[in-house]
C-alpha atoms as a PDB file:
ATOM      1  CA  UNK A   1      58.886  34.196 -14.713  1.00  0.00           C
ATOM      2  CA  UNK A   2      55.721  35.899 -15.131  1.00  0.00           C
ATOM      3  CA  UNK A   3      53.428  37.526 -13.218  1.00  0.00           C
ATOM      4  CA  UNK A   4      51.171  34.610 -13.472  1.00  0.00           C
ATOM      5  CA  UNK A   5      53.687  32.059 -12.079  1.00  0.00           C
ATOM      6  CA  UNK A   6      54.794  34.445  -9.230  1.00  0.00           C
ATOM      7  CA  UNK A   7      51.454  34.099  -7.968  1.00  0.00           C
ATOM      8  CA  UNK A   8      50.664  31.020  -8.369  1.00  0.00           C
ATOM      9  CA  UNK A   9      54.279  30.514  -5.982  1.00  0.00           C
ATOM     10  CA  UNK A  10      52.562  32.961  -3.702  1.00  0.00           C
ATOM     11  CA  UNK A  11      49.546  30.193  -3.340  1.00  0.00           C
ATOM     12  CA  UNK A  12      50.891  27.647  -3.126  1.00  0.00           C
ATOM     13  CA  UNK A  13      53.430  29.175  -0.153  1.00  0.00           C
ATOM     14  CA  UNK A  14      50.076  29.846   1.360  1.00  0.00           C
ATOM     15  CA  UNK A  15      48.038  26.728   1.278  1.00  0.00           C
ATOM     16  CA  UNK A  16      51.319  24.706   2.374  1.00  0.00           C
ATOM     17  CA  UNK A  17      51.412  26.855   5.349  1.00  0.00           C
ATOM     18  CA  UNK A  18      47.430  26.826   5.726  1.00  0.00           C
ATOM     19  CA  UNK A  19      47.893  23.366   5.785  1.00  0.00           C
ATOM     20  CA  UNK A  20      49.754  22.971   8.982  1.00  0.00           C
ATOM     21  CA  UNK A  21      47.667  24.715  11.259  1.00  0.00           C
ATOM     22  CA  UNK A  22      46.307  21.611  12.375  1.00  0.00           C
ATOM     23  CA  UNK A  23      49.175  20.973  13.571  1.00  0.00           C
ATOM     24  CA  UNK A  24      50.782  23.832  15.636  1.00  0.00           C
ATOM     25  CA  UNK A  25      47.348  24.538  17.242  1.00  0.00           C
ATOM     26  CA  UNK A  26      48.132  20.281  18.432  1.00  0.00           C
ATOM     27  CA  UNK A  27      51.683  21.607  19.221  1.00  0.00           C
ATOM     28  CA  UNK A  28      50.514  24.510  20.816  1.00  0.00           C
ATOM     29  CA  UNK A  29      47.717  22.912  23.243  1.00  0.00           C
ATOM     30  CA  UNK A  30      50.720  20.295  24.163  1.00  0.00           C
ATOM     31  CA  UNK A  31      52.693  23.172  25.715  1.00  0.00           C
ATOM     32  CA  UNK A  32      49.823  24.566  27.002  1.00  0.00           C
ATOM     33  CA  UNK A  33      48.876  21.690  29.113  1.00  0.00           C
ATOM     34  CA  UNK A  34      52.566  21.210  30.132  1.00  0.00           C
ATOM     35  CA  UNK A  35      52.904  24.755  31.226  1.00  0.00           C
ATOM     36  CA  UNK A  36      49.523  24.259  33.363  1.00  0.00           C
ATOM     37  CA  UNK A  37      51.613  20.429  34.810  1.00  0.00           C
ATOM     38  CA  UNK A  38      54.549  23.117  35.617  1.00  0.00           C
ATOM     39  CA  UNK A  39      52.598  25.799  36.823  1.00  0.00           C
ATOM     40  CA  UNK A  40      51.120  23.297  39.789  1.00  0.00           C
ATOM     41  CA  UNK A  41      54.702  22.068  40.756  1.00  0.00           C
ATOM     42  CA  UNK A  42      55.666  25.184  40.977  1.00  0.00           C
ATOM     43  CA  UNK A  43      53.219  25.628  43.318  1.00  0.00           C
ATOM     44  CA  UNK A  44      53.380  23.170  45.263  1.00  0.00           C
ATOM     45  CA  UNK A  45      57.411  23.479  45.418  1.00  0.00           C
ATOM     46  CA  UNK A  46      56.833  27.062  46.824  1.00  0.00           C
ATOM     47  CA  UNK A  47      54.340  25.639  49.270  1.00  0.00           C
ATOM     48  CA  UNK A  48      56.427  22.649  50.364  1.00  0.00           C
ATOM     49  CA  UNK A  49      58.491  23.974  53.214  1.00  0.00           C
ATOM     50  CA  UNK A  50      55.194  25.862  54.723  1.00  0.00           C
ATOM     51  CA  UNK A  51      53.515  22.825  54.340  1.00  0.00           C
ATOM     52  CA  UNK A  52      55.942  20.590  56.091  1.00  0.00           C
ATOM     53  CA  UNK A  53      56.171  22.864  59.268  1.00  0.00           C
ATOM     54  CA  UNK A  54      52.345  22.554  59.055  1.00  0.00           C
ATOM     55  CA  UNK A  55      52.195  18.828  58.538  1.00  0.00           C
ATOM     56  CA  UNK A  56      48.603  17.634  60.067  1.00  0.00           C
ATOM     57  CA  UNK A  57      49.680  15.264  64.019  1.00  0.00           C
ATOM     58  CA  UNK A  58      47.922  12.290  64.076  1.00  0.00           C
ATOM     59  CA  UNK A  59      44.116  13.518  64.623  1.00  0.00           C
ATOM     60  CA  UNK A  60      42.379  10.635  66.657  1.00  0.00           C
ATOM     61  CA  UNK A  61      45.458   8.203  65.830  1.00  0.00           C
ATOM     62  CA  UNK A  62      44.936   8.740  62.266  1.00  0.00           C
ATOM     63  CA  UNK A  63      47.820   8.863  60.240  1.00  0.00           C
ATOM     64  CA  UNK A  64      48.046  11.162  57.408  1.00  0.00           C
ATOM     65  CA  UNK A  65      50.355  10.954  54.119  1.00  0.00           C
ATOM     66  CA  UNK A  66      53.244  12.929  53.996  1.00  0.00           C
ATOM     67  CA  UNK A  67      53.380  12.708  50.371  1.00  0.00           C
ATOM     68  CA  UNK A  68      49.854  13.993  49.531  1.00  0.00           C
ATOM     69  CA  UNK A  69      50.032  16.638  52.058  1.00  0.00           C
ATOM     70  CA  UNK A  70      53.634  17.936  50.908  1.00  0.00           C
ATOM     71  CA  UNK A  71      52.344  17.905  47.147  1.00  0.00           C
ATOM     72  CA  UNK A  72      48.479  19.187  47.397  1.00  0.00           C
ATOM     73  CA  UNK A  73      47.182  20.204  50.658  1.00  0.00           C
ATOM     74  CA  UNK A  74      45.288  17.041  51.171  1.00  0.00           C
ATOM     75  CA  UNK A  75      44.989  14.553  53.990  1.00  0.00           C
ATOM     76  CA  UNK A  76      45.323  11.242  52.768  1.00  0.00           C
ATOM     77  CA  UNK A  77      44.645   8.858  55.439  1.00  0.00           C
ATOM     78  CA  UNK A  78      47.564   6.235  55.517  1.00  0.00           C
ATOM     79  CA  UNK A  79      46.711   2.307  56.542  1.00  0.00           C
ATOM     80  CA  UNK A  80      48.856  -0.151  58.247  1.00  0.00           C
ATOM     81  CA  UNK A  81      50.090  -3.026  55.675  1.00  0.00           C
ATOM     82  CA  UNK A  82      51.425  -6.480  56.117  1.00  0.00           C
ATOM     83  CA  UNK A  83      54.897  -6.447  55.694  1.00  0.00           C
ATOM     84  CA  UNK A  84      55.646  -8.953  52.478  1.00  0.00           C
ATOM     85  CA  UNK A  85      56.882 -12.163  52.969  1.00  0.00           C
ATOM     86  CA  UNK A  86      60.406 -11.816  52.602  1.00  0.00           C
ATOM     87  CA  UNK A  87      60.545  -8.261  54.766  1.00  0.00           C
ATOM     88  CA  UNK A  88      63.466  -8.503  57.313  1.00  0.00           C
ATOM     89  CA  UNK A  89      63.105  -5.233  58.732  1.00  0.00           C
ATOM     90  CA  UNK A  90      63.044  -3.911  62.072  1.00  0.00           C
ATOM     91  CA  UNK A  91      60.052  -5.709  64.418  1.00  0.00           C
ATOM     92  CA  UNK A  92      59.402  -1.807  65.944  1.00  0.00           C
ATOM     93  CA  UNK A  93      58.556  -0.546  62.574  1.00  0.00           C
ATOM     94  CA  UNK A  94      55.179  -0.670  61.348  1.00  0.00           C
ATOM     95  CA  UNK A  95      54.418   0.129  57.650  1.00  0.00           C
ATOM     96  CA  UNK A  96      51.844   2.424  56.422  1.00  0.00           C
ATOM     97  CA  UNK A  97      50.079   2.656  52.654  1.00  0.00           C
ATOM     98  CA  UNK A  98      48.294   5.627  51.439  1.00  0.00           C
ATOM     99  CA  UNK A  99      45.145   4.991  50.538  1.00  0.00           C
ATOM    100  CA  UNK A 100      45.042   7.540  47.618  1.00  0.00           C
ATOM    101  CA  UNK A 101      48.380   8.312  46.198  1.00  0.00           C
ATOM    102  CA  UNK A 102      49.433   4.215  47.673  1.00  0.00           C
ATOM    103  CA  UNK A 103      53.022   5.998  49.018  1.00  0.00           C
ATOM    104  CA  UNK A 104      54.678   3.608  51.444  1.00  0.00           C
ATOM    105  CA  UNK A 105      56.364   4.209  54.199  1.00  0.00           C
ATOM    106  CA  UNK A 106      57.612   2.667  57.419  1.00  0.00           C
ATOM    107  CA  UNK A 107      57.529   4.307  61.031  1.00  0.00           C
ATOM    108  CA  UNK A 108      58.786   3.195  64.263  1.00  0.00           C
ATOM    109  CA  UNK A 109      55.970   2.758  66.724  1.00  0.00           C
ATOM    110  CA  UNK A 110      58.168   2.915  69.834  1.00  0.00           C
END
């Protein structure tokens, strides 16, 4: 091989490499935006327990979502639903909808 060839090798090497830049930086925003999606459950899994002893009482017989409070800090307001058609539940339980997150959950109202 010549001297010639060895760099021609050398470029070659190069632009192949050059040409996947493109690439990682795609790759590397990818596990950038998952690290931020962990970073926020990790939050919010540290918070939980504080937030659960802290849970908002019904403020003027509004009912607030467990889910969205648990998760974020917020306070969802939660709306009574029709149970569906074929709901054979208990008659003492009333079901509740979140209006943002649309969690559902039932609660006894005696």
């Amino acid at each position: 091989m010549t001297n010639k060839s060895l760099t021609q090798i050398a470029r070659d090497i190069a632009e192949r490499l050059h040409r996947q830049i493109p690439h990682l930086q795609a790759q590397l925003e990818e596990l950038d935006s998952r690290a931020q999606e962990i970073q926020t459950q990790l939050r919010s899994a540290n918070l939980a327990l504080k937030r659960a002893e802290s849970f908002p009482s019904l403020g003027g017989g509004e009912r607030h979502c467990p889910k969205c409070w648990i998760e974020s800090g917020a306070q969802s307001a939660m709306r009574a639903i029709n149970p569906p058609p074929d709901y054979d539940g208990d008659p003492d339980v009333d079901l509740f909808k979140c209006t943002v997150c649309h969690f559902e959950t039932p609660e006894t109202s005696k």
